[in-house]
Protein backbone atom coordinates (compact mmCIF):
# COMPACT_ATOMS: atom_id res chain seq x y z
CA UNK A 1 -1.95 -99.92 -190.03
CA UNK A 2 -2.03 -96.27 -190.74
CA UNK A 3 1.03 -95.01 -192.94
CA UNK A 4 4.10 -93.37 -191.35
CA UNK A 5 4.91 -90.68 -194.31
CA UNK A 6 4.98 -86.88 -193.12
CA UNK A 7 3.08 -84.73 -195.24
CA UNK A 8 6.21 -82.41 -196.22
CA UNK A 9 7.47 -85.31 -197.76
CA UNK A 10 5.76 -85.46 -201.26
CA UNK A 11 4.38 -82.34 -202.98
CA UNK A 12 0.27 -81.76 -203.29
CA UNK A 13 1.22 -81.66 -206.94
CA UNK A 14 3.38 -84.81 -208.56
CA UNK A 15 3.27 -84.68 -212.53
CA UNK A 16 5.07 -88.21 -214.20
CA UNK A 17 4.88 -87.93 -217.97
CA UNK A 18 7.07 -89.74 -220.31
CA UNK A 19 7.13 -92.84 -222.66
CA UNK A 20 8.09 -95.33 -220.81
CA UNK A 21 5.23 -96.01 -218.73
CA UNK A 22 6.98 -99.07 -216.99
CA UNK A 23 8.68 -96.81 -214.85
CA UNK A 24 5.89 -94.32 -214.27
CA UNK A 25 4.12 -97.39 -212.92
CA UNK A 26 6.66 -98.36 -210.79
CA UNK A 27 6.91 -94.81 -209.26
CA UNK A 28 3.40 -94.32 -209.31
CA UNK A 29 3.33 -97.90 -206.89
CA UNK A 30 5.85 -96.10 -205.00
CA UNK A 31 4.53 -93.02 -204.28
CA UNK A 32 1.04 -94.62 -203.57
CA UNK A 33 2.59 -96.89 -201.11
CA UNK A 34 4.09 -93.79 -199.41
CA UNK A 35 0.71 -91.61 -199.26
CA UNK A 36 -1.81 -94.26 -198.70
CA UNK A 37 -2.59 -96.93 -196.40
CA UNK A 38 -3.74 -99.88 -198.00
CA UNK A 39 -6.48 -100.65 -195.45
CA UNK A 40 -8.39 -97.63 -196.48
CA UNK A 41 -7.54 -96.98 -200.18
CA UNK A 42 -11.30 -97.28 -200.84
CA UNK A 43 -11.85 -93.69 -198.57
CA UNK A 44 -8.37 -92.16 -199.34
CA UNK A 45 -7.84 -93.38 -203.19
CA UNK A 46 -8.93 -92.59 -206.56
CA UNK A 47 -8.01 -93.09 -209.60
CA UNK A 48 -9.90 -90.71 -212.39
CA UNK A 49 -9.73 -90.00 -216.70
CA UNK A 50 -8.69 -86.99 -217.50
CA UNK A 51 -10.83 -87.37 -220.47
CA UNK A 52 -14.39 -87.99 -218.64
CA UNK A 53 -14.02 -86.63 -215.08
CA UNK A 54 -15.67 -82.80 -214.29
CA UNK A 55 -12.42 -80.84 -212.75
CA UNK A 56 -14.92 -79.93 -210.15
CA UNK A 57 -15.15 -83.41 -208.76
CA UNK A 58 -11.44 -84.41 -208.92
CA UNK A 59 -10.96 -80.87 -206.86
CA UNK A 60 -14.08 -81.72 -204.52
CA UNK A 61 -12.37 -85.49 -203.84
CA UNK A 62 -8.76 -83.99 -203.26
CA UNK A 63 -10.04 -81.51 -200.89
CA UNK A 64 -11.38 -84.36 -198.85
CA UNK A 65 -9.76 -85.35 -195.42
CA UNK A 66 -8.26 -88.56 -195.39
CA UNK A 67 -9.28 -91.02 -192.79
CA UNK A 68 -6.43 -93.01 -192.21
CA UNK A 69 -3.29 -92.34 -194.58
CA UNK A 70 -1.05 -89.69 -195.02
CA UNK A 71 -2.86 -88.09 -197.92
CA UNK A 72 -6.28 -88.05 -200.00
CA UNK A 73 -4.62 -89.07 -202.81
CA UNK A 74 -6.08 -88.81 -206.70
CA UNK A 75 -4.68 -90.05 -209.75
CA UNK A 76 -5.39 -88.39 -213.19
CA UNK A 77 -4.81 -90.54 -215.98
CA UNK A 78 -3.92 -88.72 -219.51
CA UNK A 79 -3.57 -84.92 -218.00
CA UNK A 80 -2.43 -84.30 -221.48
CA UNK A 81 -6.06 -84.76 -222.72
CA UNK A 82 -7.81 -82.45 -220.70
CA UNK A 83 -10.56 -80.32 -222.17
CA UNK A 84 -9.81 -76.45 -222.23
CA UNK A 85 -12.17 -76.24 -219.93
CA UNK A 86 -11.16 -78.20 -217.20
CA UNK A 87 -7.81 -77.62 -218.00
CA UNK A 88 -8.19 -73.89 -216.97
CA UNK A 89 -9.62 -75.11 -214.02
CA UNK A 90 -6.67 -77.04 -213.02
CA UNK A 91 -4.63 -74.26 -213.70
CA UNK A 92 -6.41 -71.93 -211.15
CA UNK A 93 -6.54 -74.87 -208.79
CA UNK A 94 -2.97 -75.63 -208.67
CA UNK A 95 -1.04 -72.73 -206.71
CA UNK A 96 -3.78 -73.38 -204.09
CA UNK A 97 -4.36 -77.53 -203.44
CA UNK A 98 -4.48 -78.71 -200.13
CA UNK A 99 -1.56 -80.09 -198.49
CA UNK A 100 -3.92 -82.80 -196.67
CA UNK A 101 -3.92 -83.86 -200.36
CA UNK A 102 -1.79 -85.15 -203.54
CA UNK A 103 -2.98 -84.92 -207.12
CA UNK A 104 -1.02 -87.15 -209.26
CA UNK A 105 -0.96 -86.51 -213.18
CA UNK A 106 0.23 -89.53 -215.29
CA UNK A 107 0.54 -89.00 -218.96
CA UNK A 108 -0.18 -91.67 -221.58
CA UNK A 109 1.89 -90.90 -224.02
CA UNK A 110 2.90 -92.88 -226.61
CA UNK A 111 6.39 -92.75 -228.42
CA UNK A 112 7.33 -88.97 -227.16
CA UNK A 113 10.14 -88.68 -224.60
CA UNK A 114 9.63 -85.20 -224.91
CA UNK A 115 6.32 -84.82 -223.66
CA UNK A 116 5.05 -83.10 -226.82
CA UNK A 117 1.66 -83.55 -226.26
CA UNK A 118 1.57 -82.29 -222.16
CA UNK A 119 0.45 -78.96 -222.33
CA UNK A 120 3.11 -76.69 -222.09
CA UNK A 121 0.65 -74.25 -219.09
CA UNK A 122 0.50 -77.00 -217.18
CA UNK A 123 3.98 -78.64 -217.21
CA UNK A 124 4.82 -74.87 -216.38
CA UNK A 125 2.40 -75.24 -213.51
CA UNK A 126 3.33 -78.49 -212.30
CA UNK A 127 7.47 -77.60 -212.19
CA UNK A 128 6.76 -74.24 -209.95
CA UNK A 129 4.05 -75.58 -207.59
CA UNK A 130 5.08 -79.34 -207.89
CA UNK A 131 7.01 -82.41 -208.68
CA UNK A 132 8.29 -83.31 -212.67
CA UNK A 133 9.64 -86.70 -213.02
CA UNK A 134 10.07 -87.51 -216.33
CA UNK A 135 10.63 -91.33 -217.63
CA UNK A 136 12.15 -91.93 -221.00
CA UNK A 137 12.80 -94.90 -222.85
CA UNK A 138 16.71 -95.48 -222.40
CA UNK A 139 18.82 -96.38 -224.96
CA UNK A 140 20.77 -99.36 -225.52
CA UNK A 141 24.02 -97.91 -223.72
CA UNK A 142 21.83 -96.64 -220.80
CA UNK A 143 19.79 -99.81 -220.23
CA UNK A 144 23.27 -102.26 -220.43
CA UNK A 145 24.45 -99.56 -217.78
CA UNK A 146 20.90 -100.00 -215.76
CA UNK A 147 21.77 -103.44 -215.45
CA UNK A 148 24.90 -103.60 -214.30
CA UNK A 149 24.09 -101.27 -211.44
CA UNK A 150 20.62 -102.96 -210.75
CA UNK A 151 22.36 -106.68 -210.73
CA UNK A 152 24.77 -104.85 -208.31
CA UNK A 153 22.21 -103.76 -205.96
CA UNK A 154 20.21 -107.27 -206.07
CA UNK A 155 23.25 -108.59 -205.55
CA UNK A 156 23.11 -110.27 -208.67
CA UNK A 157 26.83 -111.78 -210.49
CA UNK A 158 26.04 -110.34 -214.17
CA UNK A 159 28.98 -109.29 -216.40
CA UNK A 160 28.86 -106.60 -218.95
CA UNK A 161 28.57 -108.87 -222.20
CA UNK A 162 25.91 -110.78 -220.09
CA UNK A 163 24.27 -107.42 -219.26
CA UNK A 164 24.17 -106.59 -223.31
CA UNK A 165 23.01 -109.48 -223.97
CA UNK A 166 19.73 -109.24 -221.78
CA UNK A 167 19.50 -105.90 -223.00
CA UNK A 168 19.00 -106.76 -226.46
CA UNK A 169 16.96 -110.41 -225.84
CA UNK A 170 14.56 -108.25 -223.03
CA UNK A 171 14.90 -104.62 -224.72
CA UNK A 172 15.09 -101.65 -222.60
CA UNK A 173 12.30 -100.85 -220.82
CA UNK A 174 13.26 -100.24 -216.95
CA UNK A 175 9.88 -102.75 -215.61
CA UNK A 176 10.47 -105.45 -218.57
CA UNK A 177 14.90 -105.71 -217.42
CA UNK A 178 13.99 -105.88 -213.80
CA UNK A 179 11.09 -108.29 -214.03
CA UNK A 180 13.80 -110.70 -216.73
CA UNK A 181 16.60 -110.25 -213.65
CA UNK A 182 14.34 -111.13 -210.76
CA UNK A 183 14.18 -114.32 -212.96
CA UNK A 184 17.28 -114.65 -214.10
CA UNK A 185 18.26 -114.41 -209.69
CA UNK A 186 15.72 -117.66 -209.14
CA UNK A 187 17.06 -119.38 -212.10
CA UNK A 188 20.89 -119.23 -211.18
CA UNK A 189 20.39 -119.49 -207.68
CA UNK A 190 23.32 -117.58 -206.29
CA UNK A 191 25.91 -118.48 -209.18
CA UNK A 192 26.74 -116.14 -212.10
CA UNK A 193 24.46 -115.53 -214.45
CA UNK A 194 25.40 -116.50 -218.11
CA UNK A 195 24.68 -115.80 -221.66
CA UNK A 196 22.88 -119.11 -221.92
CA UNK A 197 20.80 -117.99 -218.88
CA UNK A 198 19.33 -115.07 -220.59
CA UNK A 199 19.08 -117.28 -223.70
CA UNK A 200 16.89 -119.75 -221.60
CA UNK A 201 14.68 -117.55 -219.31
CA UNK A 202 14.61 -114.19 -220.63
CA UNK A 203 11.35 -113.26 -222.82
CA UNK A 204 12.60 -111.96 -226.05
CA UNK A 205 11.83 -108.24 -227.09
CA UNK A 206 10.10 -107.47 -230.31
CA UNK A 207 14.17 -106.83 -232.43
CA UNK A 208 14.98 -110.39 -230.38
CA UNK A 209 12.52 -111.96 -232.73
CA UNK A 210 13.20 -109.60 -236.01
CA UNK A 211 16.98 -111.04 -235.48
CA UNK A 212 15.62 -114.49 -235.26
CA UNK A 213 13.03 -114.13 -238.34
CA UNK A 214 16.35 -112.91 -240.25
CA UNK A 215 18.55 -115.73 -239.33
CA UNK A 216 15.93 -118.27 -240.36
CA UNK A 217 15.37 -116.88 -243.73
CA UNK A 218 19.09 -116.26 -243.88
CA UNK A 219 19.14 -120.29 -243.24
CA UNK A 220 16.58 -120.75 -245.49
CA UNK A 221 14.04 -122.36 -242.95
CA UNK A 222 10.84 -121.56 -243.58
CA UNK A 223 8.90 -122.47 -240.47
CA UNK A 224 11.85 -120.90 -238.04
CA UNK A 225 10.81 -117.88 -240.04
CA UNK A 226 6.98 -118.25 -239.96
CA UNK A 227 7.25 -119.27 -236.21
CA UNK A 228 9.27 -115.91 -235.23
CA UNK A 229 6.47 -114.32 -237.41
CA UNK A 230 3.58 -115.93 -235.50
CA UNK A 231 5.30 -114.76 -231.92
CA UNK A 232 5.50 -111.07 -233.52
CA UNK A 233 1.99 -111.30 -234.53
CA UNK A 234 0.59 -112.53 -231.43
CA UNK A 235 2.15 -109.88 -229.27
CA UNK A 236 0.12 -107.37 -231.33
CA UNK A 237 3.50 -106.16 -233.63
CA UNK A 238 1.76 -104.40 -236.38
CA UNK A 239 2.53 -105.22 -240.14
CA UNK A 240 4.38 -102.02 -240.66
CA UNK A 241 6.20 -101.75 -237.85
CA UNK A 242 7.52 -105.08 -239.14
CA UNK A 243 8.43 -104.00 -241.88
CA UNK A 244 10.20 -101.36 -240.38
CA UNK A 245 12.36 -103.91 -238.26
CA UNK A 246 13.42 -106.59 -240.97
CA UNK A 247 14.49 -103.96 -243.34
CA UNK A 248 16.40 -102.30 -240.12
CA UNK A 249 18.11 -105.59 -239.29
CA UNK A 250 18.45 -106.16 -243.10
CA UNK A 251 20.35 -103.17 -243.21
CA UNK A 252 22.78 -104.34 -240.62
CA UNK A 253 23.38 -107.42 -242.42
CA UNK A 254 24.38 -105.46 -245.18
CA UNK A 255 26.39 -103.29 -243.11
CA UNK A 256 28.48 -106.13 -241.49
CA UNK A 257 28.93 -108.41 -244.82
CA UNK A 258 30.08 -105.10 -246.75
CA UNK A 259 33.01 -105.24 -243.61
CA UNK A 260 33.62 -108.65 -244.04
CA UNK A 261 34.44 -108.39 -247.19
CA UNK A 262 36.82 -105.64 -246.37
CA UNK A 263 38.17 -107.74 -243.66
CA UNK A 264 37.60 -104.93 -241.17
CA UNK A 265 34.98 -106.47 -239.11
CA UNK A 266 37.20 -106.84 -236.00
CA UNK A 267 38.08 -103.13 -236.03
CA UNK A 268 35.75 -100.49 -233.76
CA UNK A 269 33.67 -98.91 -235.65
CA UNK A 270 35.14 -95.85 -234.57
CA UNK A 271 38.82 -96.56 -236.19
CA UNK A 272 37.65 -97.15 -239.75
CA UNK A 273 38.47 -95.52 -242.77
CA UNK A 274 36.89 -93.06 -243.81
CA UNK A 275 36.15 -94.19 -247.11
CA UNK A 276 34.81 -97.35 -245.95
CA UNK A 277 32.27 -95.33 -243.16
CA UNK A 278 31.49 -93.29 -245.93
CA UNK A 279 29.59 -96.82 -247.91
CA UNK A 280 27.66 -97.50 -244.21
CA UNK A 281 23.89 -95.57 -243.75
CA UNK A 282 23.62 -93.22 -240.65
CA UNK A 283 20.26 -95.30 -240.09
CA UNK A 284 20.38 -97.91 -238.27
CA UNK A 285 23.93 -96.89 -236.73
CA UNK A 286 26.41 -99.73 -236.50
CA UNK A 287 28.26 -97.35 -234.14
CA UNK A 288 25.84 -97.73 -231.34
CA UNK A 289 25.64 -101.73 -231.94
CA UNK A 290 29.60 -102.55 -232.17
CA UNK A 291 28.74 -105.58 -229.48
CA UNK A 292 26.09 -107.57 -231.91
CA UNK A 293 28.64 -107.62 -235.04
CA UNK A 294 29.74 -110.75 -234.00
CA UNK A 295 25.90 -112.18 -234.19
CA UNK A 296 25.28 -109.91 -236.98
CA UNK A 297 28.08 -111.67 -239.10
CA UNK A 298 26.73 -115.03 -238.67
CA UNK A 299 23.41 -113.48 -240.23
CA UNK A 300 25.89 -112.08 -242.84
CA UNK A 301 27.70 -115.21 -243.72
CA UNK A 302 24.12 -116.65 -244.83
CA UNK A 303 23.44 -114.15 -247.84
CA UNK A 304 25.01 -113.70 -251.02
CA UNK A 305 24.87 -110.08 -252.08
CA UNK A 306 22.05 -111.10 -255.28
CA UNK A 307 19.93 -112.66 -251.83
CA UNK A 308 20.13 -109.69 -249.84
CA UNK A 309 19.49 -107.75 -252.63
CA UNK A 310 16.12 -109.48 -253.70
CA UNK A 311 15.06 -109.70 -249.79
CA UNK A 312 15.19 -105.70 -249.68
CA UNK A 313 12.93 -105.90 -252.84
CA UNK A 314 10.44 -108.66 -251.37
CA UNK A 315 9.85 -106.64 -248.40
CA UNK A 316 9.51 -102.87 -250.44
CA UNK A 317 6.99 -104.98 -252.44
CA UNK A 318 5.17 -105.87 -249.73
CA UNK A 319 5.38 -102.75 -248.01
CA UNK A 320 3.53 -101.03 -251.09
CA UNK A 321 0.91 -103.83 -251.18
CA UNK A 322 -0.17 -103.49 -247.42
CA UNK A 323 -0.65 -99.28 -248.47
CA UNK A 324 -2.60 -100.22 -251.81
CA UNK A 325 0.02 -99.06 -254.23
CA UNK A 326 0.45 -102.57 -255.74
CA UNK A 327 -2.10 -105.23 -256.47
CA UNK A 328 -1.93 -108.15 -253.94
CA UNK A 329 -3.49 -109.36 -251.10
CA UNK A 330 -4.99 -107.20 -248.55
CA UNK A 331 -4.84 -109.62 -245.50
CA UNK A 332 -2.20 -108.23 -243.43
CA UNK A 333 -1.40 -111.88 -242.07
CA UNK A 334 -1.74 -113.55 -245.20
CA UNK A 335 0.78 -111.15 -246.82
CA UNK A 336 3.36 -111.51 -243.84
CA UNK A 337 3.75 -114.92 -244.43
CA UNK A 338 3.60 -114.75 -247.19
CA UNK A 339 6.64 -112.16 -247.52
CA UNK A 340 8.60 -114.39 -245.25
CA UNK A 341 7.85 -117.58 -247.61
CA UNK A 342 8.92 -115.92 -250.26
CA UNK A 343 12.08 -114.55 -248.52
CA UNK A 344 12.65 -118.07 -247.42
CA UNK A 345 12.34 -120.02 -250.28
CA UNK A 346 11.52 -117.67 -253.18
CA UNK A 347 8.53 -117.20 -255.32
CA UNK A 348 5.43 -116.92 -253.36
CA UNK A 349 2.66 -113.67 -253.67
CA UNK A 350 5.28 -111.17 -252.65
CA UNK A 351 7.73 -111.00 -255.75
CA UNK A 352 10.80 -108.86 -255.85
CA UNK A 353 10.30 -105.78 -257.73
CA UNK A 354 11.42 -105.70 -261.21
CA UNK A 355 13.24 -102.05 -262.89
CA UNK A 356 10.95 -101.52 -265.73
């Protein structure tokens, strides 16, 4: 059935750049679904790379009637890696494509929510003679908020501390929350949803697993640790960005015993004294993470000061073997576990470093 979508309605120009390329899929399926009909997406379809498709024959195909949908519709993949070349001839193209047509430019960015690498001609093109949407990664405040309207919407009973609790076991991509709540609906089946819910269905997000590798080697249990390690490993986390993450969540276990001690763990972050916010790092922030203290302390509660102390050392150490500072081994898996052995139980490969 041919698709009911005036022409007016959607620019010959649509530009969706960003780093969170969940949601430019989603709007990309949107938009496609608006422009062509699926029947006869093989005549009135394509999708091209920017890096290894002649401008020429992305204009030639655009400039093509289509047969049966509202638009000829192209996608370029990776805009931001066009050739001068055929970048130029983009830029001429643009004040002039046809409106029986709709080039769509999606960026493949990769950790830039400022679109750093688009360049800047054509995102100057693409605002005057087009459609910007831009689609960054949302922050923990913005995604809990996401959810609560978006369980609204699906009708969905989901309290706030339920909705900050997906947020950190699912993280905060738009595509990954709404996926977890579609099954989070089919699992409570009309009831609220609970904590326990989004314990027992919801996939856990890479900083999930970090907080669960830290509470097993704050328990001490070694193949916990190594099995939170394995499910890090397997999704493709890399060594350093591991690194990177149990030092972070290290550093809020710091934070949070240091206000334990103080007995000021109950008080916002915002109403402490000065002289005690003046001990905490600016990086990570407990400020923005006031709602996990209460985990966060249980992690605390496990580690004596000498402990915590020796695991910042382990994982330093191993951090300079992986980049060939230090002598040790080079496997990247070997020295992971080894690390987490290590941190679990003490001795191992990875020792904590000693002040000469």
């Amino acid at each position: 059935m041919p698709v009911d979508a005036p022409r007016e309605a959607v620019k010959p120009l649509v530009l969706l750049h960003g780093s969170d390329d969940a949601s430019k899929r989603e709007r990309l399926k949107a938009l496609l679904k608006k422009l062509v009909d699926p029947d006869f997406s093989t005549f009135d379809l394509v999708r091209l790379d920017a890096r290894s498709q002649p401008m020429a024959q992305v204009l030639n195909r655009l400039a093509t009637a289509p047969i049966a949908s509202a638009r000829q519709t192209v996608v370029l993949l990776g805009p931001e890696r066009l050739r001068p070349k055929e970048l130029e001839a983009l830029l001429k193209a643009v004040p002039s494509l046809p409106e029986s047509g709709c080039l769509i430019l999606v960026t493949e960015e990769s950790g830039s929510d400022r679109g750093e690498s688009l360049p800047v001609k054509l995102m100057n093109a693409a605002k005057k003679h087009g459609l910007v949407e831009e689609f960054r990664v949302m922050n923990q405040g913005q995604a809990q908020a996401f959810v609560v309207l978006r369980a609204r919407q699906m009708g969905l009973a989901l309290s706030p501390p339920v909705a900050r609790q997906l947020v950190f076991q699912a993280g905060t991509l738009r595509g990954s929350l709404e996926s977890e709540m579609e099954k989070l609906a089919a699992y409570a089946d009309g009831r609220e949803v609970t904590a326990a819910d989004v314990e027992a269905v919801a996939a856990a997000s890479p900083e999930a697993n970090v907080f669960q590798l830290v509470d097993a080697v704050g328990a001490r249990d070694a193949a916990a640790a190594l099995g939170a390690l394995d499910t890090l490993l397997s999704k493709g986390e890399k060594p350093f960005a591991l690194f990177a993450m149990i030092l972070r969540q290290l550093r809020l276990v710091w934070q949070v015993k240091l206000l334990q001690e103080k007995r000021m763990l109950r008080v916002s972050f915002l109403q402490l004294p000065e002289e005690v916010t003046a001990l905490l790092p600016r990086d990570p922030y407990l400020g923005r993470l006031d709602w996990q203290k209460e985990k966060l302390a249980g992690q605390a509660s496990r580690f004596t000061w000498s402990q915590l102390v020796e695991s910042f050392s382990r994982v330093l150490q191993a951090d300079l073997i992986l980049k060939g500072v230090q002598d040790g081994p080079q496997d990247a898996q070997m020295l992971m576990e080894s690390l987490v052995l290590g941190l679990c139980r003490g001795g191992g490969l990875v020792q904590p470093l000693r002040q000469a």
